[in-house]
N, C-alpha and C. Protein backbone atom coordinates (compact mmCIF):
# COMPACT_ATOMS: atom_id res chain seq x y z
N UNK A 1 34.94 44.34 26.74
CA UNK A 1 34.53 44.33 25.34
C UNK A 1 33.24 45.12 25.19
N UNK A 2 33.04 45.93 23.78
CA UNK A 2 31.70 46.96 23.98
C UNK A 2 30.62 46.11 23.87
N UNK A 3 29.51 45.85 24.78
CA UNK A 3 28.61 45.12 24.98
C UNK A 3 27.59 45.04 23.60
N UNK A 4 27.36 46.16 22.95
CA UNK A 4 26.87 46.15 22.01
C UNK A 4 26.77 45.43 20.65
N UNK A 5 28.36 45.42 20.39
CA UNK A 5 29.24 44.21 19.39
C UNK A 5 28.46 42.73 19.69
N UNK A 6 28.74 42.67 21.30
CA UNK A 6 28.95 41.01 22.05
C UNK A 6 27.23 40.59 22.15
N UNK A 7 26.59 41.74 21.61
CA UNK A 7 24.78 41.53 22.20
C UNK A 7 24.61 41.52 20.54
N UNK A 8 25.23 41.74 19.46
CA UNK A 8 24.92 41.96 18.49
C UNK A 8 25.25 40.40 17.52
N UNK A 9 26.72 40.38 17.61
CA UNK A 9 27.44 39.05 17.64
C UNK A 9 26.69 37.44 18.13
N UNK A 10 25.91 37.65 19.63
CA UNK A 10 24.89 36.95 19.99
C UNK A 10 23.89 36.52 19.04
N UNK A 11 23.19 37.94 18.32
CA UNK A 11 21.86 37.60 17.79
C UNK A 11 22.18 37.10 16.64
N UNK A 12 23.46 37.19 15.62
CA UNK A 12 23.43 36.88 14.66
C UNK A 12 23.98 35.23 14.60
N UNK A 13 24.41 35.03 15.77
CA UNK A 13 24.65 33.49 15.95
C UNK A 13 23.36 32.72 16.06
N UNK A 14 22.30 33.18 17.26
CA UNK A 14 21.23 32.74 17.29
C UNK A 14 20.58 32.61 16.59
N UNK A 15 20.56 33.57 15.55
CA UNK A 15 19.55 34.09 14.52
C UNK A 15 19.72 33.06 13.23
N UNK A 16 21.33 32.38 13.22
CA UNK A 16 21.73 31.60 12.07
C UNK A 16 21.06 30.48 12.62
N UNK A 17 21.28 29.52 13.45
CA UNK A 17 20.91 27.97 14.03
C UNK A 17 19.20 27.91 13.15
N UNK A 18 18.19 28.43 13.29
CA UNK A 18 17.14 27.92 12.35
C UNK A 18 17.07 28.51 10.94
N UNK A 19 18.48 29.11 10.57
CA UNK A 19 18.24 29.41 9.18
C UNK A 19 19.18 28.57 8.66
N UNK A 20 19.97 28.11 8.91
CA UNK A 20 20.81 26.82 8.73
C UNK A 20 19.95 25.89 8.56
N UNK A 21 19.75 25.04 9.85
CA UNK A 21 18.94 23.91 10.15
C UNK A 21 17.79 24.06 9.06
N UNK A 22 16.87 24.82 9.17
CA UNK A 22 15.67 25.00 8.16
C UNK A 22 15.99 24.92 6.80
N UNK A 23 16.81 26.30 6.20
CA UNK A 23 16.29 26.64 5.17
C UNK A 23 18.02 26.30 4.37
N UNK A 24 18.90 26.74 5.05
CA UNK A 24 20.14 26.42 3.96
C UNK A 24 20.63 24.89 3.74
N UNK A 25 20.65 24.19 4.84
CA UNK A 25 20.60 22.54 4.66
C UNK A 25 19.58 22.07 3.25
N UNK A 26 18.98 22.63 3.34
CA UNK A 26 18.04 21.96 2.08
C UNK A 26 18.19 21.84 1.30
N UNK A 27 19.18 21.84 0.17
CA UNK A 27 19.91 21.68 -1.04
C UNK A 27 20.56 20.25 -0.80
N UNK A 28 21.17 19.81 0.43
CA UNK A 28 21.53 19.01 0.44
C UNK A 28 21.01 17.70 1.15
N UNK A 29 19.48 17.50 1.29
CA UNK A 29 18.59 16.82 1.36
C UNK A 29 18.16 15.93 0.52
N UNK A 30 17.86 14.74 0.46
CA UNK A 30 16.81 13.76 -0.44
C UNK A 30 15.13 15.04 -0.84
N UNK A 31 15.04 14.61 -2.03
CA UNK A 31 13.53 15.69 -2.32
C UNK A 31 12.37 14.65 -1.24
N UNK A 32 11.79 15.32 -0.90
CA UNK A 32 10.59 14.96 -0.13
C UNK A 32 10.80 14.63 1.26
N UNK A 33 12.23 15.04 2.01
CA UNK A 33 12.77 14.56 3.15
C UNK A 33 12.36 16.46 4.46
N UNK A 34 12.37 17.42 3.58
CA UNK A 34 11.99 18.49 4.15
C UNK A 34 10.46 18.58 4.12
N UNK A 35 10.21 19.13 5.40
CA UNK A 35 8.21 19.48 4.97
C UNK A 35 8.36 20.35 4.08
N UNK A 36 7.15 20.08 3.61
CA UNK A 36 6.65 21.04 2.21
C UNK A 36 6.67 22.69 2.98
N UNK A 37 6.28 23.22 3.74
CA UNK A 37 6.19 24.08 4.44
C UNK A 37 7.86 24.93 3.97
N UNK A 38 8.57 24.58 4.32
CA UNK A 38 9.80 24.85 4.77
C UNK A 38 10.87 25.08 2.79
N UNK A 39 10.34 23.73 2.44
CA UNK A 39 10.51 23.81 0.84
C UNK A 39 9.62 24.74 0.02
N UNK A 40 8.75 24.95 0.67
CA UNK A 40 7.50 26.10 -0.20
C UNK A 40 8.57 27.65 0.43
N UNK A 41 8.69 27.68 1.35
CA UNK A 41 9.61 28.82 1.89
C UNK A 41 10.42 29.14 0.88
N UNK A 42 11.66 28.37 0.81
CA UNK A 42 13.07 28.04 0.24
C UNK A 42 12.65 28.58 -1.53
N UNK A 43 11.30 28.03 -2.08
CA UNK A 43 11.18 28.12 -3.31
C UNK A 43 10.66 29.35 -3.09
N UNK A 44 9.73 30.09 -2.49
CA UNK A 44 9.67 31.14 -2.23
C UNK A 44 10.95 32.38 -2.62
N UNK A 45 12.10 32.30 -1.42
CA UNK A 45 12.79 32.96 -1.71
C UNK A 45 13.56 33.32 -2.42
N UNK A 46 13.68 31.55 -3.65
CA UNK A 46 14.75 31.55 -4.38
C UNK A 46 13.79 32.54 -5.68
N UNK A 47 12.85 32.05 -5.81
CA UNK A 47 12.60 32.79 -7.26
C UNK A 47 12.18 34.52 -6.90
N UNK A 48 11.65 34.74 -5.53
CA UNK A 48 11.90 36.61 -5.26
C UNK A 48 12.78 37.10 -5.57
N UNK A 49 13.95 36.39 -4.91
CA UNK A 49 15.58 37.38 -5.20
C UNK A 49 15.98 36.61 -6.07
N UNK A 50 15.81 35.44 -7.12
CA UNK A 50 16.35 35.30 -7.98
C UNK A 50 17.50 34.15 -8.03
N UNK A 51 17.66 33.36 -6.74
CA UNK A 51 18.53 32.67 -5.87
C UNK A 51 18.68 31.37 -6.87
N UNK A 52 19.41 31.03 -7.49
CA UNK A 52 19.37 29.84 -8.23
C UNK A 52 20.65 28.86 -7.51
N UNK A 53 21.22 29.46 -6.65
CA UNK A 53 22.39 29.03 -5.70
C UNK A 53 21.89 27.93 -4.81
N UNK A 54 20.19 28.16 -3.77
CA UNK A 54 19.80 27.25 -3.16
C UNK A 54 19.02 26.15 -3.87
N UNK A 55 18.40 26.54 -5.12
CA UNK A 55 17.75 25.39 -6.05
C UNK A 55 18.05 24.67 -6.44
N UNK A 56 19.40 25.19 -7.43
CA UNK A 56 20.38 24.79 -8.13
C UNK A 56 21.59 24.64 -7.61
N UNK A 57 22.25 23.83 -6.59
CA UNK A 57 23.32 24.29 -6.50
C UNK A 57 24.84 23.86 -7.07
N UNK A 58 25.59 24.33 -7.64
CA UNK A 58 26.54 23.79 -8.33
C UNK A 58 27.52 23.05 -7.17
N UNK A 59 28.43 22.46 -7.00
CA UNK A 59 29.11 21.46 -6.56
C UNK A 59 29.81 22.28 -5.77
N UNK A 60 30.76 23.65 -5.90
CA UNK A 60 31.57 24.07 -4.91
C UNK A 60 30.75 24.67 -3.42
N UNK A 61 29.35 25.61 -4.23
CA UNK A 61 28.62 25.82 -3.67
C UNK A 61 27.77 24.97 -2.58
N UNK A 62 27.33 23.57 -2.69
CA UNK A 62 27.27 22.36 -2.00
C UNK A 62 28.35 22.23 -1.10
N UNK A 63 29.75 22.17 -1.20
CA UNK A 63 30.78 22.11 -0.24
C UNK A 63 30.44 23.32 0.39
N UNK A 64 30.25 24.23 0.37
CA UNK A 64 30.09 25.62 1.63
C UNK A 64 28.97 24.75 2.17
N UNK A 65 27.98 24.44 1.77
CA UNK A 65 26.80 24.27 2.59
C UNK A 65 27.66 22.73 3.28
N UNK A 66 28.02 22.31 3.29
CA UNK A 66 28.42 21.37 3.84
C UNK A 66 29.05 21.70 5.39
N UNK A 67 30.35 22.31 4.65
CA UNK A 67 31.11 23.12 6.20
C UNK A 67 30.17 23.67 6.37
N UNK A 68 29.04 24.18 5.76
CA UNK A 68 27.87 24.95 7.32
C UNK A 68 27.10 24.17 8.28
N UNK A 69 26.69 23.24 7.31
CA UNK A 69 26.07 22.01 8.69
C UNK A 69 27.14 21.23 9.43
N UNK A 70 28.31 21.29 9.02
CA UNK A 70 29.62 20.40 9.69
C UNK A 70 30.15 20.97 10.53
N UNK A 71 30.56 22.34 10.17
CA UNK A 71 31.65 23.11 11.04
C UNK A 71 31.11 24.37 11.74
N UNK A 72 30.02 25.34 11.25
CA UNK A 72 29.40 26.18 11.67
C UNK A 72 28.63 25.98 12.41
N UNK A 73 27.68 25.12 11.64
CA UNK A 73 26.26 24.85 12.80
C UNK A 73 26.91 24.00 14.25
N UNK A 74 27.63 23.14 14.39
CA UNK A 74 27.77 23.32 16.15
C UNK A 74 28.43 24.20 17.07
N UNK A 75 29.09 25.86 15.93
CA UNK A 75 29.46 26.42 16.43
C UNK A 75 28.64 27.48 16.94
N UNK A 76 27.38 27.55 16.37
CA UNK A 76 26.48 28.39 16.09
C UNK A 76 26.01 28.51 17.99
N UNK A 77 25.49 27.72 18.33
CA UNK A 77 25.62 28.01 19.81
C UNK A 77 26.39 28.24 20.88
N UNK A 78 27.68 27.83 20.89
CA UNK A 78 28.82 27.77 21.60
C UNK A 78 28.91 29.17 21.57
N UNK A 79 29.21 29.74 20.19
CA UNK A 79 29.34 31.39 19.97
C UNK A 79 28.24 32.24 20.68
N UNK A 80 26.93 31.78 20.41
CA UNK A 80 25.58 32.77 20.98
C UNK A 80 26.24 32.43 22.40
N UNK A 81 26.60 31.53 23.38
CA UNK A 81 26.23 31.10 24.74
C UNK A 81 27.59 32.47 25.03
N UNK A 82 28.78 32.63 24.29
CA UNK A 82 29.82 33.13 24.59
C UNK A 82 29.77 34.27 24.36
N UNK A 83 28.88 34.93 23.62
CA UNK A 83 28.74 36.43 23.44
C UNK A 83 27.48 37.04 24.58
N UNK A 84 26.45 36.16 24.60
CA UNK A 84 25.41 36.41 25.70
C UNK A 84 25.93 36.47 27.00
N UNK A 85 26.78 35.52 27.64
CA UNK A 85 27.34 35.69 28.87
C UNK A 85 28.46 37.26 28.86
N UNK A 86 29.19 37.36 27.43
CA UNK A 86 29.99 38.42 27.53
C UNK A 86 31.07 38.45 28.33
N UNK A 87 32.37 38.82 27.24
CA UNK A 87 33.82 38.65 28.40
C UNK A 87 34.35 37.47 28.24
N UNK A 88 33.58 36.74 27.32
CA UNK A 88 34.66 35.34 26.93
C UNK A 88 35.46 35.30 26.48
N UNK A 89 37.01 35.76 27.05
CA UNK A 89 38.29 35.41 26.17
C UNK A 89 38.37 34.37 25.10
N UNK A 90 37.93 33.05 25.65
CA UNK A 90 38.45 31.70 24.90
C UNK A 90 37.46 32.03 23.83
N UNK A 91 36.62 32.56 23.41
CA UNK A 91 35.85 32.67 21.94
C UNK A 91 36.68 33.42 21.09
N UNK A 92 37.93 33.68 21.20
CA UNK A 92 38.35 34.05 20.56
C UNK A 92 39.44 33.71 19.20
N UNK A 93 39.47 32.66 19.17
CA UNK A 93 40.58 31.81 18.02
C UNK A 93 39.54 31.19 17.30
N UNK A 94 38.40 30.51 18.17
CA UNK A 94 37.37 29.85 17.64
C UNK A 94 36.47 30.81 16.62
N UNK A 95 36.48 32.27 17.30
CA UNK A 95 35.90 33.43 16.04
C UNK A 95 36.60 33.60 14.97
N UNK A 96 37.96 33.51 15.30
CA UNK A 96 38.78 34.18 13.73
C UNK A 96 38.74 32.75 13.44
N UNK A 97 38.98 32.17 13.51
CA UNK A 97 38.56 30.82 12.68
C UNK A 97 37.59 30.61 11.63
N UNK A 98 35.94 30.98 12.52
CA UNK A 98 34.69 30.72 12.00
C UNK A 98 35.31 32.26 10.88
N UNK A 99 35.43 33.63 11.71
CA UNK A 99 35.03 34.99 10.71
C UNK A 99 36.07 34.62 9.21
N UNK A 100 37.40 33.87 9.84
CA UNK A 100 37.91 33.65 8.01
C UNK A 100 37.54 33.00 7.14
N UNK A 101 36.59 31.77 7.57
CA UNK A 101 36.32 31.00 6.99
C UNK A 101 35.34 31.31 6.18
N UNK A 102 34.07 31.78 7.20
CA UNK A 102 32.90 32.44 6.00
C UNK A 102 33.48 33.65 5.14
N UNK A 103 34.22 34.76 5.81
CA UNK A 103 34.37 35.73 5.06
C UNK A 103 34.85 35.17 3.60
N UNK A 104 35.65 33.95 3.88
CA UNK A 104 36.51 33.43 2.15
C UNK A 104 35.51 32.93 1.22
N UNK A 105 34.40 31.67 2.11
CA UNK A 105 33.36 31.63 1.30
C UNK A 105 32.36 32.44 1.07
N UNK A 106 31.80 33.75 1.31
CA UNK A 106 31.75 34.69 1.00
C UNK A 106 31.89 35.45 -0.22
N UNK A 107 33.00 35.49 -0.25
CA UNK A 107 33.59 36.21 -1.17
C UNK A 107 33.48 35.53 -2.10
N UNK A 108 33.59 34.04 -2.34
CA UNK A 108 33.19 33.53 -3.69
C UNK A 108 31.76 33.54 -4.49
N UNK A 109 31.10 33.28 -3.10
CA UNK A 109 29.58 33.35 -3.16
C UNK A 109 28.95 34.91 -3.88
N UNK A 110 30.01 36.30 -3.53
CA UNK A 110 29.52 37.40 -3.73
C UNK A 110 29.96 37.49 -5.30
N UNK A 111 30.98 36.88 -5.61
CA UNK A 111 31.87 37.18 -6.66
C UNK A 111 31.08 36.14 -7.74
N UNK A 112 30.59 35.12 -7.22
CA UNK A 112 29.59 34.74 -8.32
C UNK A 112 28.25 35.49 -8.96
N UNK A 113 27.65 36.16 -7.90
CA UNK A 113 26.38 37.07 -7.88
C UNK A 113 26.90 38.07 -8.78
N UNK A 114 27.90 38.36 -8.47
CA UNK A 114 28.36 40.00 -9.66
C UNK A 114 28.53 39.49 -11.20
N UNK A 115 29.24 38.24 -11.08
CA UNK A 115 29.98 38.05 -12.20
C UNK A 115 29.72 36.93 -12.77
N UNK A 116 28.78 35.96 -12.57
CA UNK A 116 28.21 34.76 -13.56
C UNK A 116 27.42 34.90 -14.60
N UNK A 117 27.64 34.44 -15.40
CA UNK A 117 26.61 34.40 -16.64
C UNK A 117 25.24 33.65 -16.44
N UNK A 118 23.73 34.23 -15.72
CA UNK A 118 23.11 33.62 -15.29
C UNK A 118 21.73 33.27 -16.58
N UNK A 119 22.34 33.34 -17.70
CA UNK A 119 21.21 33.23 -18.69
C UNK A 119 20.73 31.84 -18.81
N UNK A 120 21.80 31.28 -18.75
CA UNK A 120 21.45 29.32 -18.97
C UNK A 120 20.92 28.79 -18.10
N UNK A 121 21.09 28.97 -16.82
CA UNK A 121 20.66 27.83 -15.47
C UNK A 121 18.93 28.17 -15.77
N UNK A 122 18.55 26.16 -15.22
CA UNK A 122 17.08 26.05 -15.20
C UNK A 122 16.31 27.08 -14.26
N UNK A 123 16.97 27.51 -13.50
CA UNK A 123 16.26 28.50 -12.60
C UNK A 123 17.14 29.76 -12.38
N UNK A 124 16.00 30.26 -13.08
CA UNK A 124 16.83 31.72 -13.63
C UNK A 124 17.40 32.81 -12.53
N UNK A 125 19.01 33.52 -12.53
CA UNK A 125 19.40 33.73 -11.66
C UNK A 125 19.35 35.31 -11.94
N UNK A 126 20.08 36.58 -11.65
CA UNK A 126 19.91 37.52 -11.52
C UNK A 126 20.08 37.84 -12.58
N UNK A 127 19.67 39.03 -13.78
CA UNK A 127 19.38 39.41 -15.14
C UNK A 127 20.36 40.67 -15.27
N UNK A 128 19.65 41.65 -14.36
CA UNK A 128 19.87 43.42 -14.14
C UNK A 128 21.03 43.33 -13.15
N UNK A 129 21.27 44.23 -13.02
CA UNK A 129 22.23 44.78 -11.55
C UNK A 129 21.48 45.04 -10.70
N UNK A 130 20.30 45.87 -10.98
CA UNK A 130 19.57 45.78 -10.09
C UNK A 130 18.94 44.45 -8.85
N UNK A 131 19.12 43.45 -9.73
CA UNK A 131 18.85 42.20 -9.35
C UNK A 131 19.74 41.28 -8.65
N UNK A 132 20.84 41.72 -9.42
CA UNK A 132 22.22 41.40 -8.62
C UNK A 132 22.16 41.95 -7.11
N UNK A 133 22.16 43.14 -7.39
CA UNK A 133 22.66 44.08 -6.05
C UNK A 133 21.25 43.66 -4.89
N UNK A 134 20.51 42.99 -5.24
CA UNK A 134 19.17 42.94 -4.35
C UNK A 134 19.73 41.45 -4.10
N UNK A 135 19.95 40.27 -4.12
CA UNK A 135 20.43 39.24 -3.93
C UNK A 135 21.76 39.47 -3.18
N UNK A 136 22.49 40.06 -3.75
CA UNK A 136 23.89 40.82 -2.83
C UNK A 136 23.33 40.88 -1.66
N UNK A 137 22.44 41.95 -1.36
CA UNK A 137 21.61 42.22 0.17
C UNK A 137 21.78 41.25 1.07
N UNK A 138 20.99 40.16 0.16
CA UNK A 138 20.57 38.69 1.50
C UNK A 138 22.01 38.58 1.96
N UNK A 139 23.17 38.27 0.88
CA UNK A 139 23.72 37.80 1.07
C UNK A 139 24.97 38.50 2.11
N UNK A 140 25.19 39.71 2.21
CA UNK A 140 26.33 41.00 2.51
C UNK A 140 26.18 40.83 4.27
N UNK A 141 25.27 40.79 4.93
CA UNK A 141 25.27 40.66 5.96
C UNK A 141 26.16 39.59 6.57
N UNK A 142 26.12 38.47 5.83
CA UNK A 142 27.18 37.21 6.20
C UNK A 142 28.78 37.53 6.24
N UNK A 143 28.82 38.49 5.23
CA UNK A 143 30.00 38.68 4.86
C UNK A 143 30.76 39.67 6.21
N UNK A 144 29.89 40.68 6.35
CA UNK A 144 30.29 42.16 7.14
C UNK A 144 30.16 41.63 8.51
N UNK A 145 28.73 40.95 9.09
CA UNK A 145 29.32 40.35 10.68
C UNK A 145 30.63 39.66 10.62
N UNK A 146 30.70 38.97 10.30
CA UNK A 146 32.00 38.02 10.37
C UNK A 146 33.12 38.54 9.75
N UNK A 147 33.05 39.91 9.11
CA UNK A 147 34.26 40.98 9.01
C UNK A 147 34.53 41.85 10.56
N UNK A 148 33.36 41.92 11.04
CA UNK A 148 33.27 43.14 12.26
C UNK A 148 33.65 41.78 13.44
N UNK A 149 33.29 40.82 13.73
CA UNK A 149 33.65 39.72 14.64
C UNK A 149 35.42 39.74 14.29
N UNK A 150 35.83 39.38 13.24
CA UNK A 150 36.94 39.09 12.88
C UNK A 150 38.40 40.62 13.37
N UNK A 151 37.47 41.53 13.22
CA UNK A 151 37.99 42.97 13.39
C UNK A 151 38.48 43.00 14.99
N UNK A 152 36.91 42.41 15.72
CA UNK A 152 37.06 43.05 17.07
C UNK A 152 38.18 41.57 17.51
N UNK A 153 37.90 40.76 17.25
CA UNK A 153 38.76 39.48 17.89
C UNK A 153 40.51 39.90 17.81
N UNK A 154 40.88 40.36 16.58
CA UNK A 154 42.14 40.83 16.35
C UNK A 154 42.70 42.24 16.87
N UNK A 155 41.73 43.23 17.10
CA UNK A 155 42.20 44.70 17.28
C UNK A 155 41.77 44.90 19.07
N UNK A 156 40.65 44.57 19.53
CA UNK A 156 39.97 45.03 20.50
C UNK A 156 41.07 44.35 21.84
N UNK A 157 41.37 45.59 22.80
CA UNK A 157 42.31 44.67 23.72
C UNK A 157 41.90 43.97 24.57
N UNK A 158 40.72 44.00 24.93
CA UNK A 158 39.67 42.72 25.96
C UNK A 158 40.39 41.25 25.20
N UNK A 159 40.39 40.98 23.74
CA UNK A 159 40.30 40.02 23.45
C UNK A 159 41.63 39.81 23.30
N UNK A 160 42.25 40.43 22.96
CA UNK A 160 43.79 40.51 22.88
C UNK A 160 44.72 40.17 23.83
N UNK A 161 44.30 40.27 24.78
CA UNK A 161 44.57 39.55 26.58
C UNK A 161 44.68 38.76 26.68
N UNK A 162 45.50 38.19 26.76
CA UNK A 162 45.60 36.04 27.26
C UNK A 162 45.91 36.24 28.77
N UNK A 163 44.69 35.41 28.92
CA UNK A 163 44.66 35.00 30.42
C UNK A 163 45.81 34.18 30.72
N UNK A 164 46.39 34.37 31.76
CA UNK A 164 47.76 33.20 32.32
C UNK A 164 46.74 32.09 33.21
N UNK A 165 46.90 30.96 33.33
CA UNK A 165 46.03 29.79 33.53
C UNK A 165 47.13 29.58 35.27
N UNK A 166 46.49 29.75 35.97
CA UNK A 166 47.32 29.67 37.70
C UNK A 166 47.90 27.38 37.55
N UNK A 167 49.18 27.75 37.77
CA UNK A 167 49.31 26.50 38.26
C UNK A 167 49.10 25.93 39.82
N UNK A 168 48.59 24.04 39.22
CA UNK A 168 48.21 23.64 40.85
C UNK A 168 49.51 23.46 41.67
C-alpha cells in the first residue's frame, strides 16, 4: 500500500481523537461540565466561521455527534495503530464502514452549509457565500479523507487481497 496514503490516513485519525474528545462532544454535554478553556475555544470558533451547528445544534445534527463519540471515537485509534504499523489488511471493511458513514453524514452537514436559511437561528450562521464557502473549509476535509480512505480500501490491490487464514 503507498505509504504516504497509510502515513497520511494515520495523522488524520490521530489528529481526530482530541478534536472529538475536546471540542465536538461538547454540544452534547451538561453547560458547565466542560472547562471554560475548551468552551471559550468552541465559542471561539463557532462565531469566526460562523458555526451555529456546534452552539446550536439541531437534533439530526446531535445524532452525528453521537455516532462520533459512539462509533468513531473508539475507532479513532484502532485506525491510527493500523495505518502507522502499515500493511493492515483487516482495516479494511472496518474503513469502508467508518469512510461511508462519515462521507453520508457529511454530505448532509455540507448540504446544510450551502443551503439553509441561516437568518433566524440565535447564533447567527453563514450570511454571504463567501461565508458559506469558508465554513465549507473546516468542514471538506472530513468529507475528502474519508472519500480518499474509502477509494484506496476498494480500488488499491494491497487491500483488495484476502489473506487465506492457514488451518490447524
Amino acid at each position: 500500500a503507498p505509504r504516504w496514503r497509510e502515513r497520511l490516513f494515520a495523522l488524520y485519525f490521530i489528529s481526530h481523537i482530541p478534536i472529538t474528545a475536546l471540542i465536538d462532544l461538547q454540544p452534547l454535554l451538561p453547560a458547565g461540565i466542560a472547562p471554560r478553556a475548551l468552551t471559550d475555544l468552541l465559542q471561539q470558533y463557532a462565531t469566526s466561521f460562523r458555526d451555529p451547528l456546534m452552539l446550536q445544534p439541531p437534533e439530526w445534527f446531535k445524532a452525528f455527534i453521537y455516532c462520533e463519540a459512539f462509533l468513531q471515537l473508539p475507532f479513532f485509534p484502532i485506525a491510527a495503530y493500523a495505518f502507522l504499523k502499515g500493511g493492515c489488511r483487516w482495516i479494511r471493511t472496518p474503513a469502508i464502514i467508518y469512510s461511508t458513514h462519515v462521507a453520508t453524514t457529511l454530505f448532509a452537514i455540507l448540504a446544510h452549509i450551502l443551503f439553509h436559511d441561516f437568518s433566524k437561528p440565535e447564533h447567527a450562521g453563514p450570511q454571504t457565500l463567501r461565508e458559506r464557502l469558508a465554513l465549507l473549509s473546516i468542514y471538506l476535509p472530513y468529507l475528502l479523507i474519508p472519500l480518499l480512505l474509502l477509494f484506496t480500501m476498494l480500488c488499491n490491490p494491497h487491500y483488495k487481497h484476502v489473506e487465506k487464514r492457514k488451518r490447524k
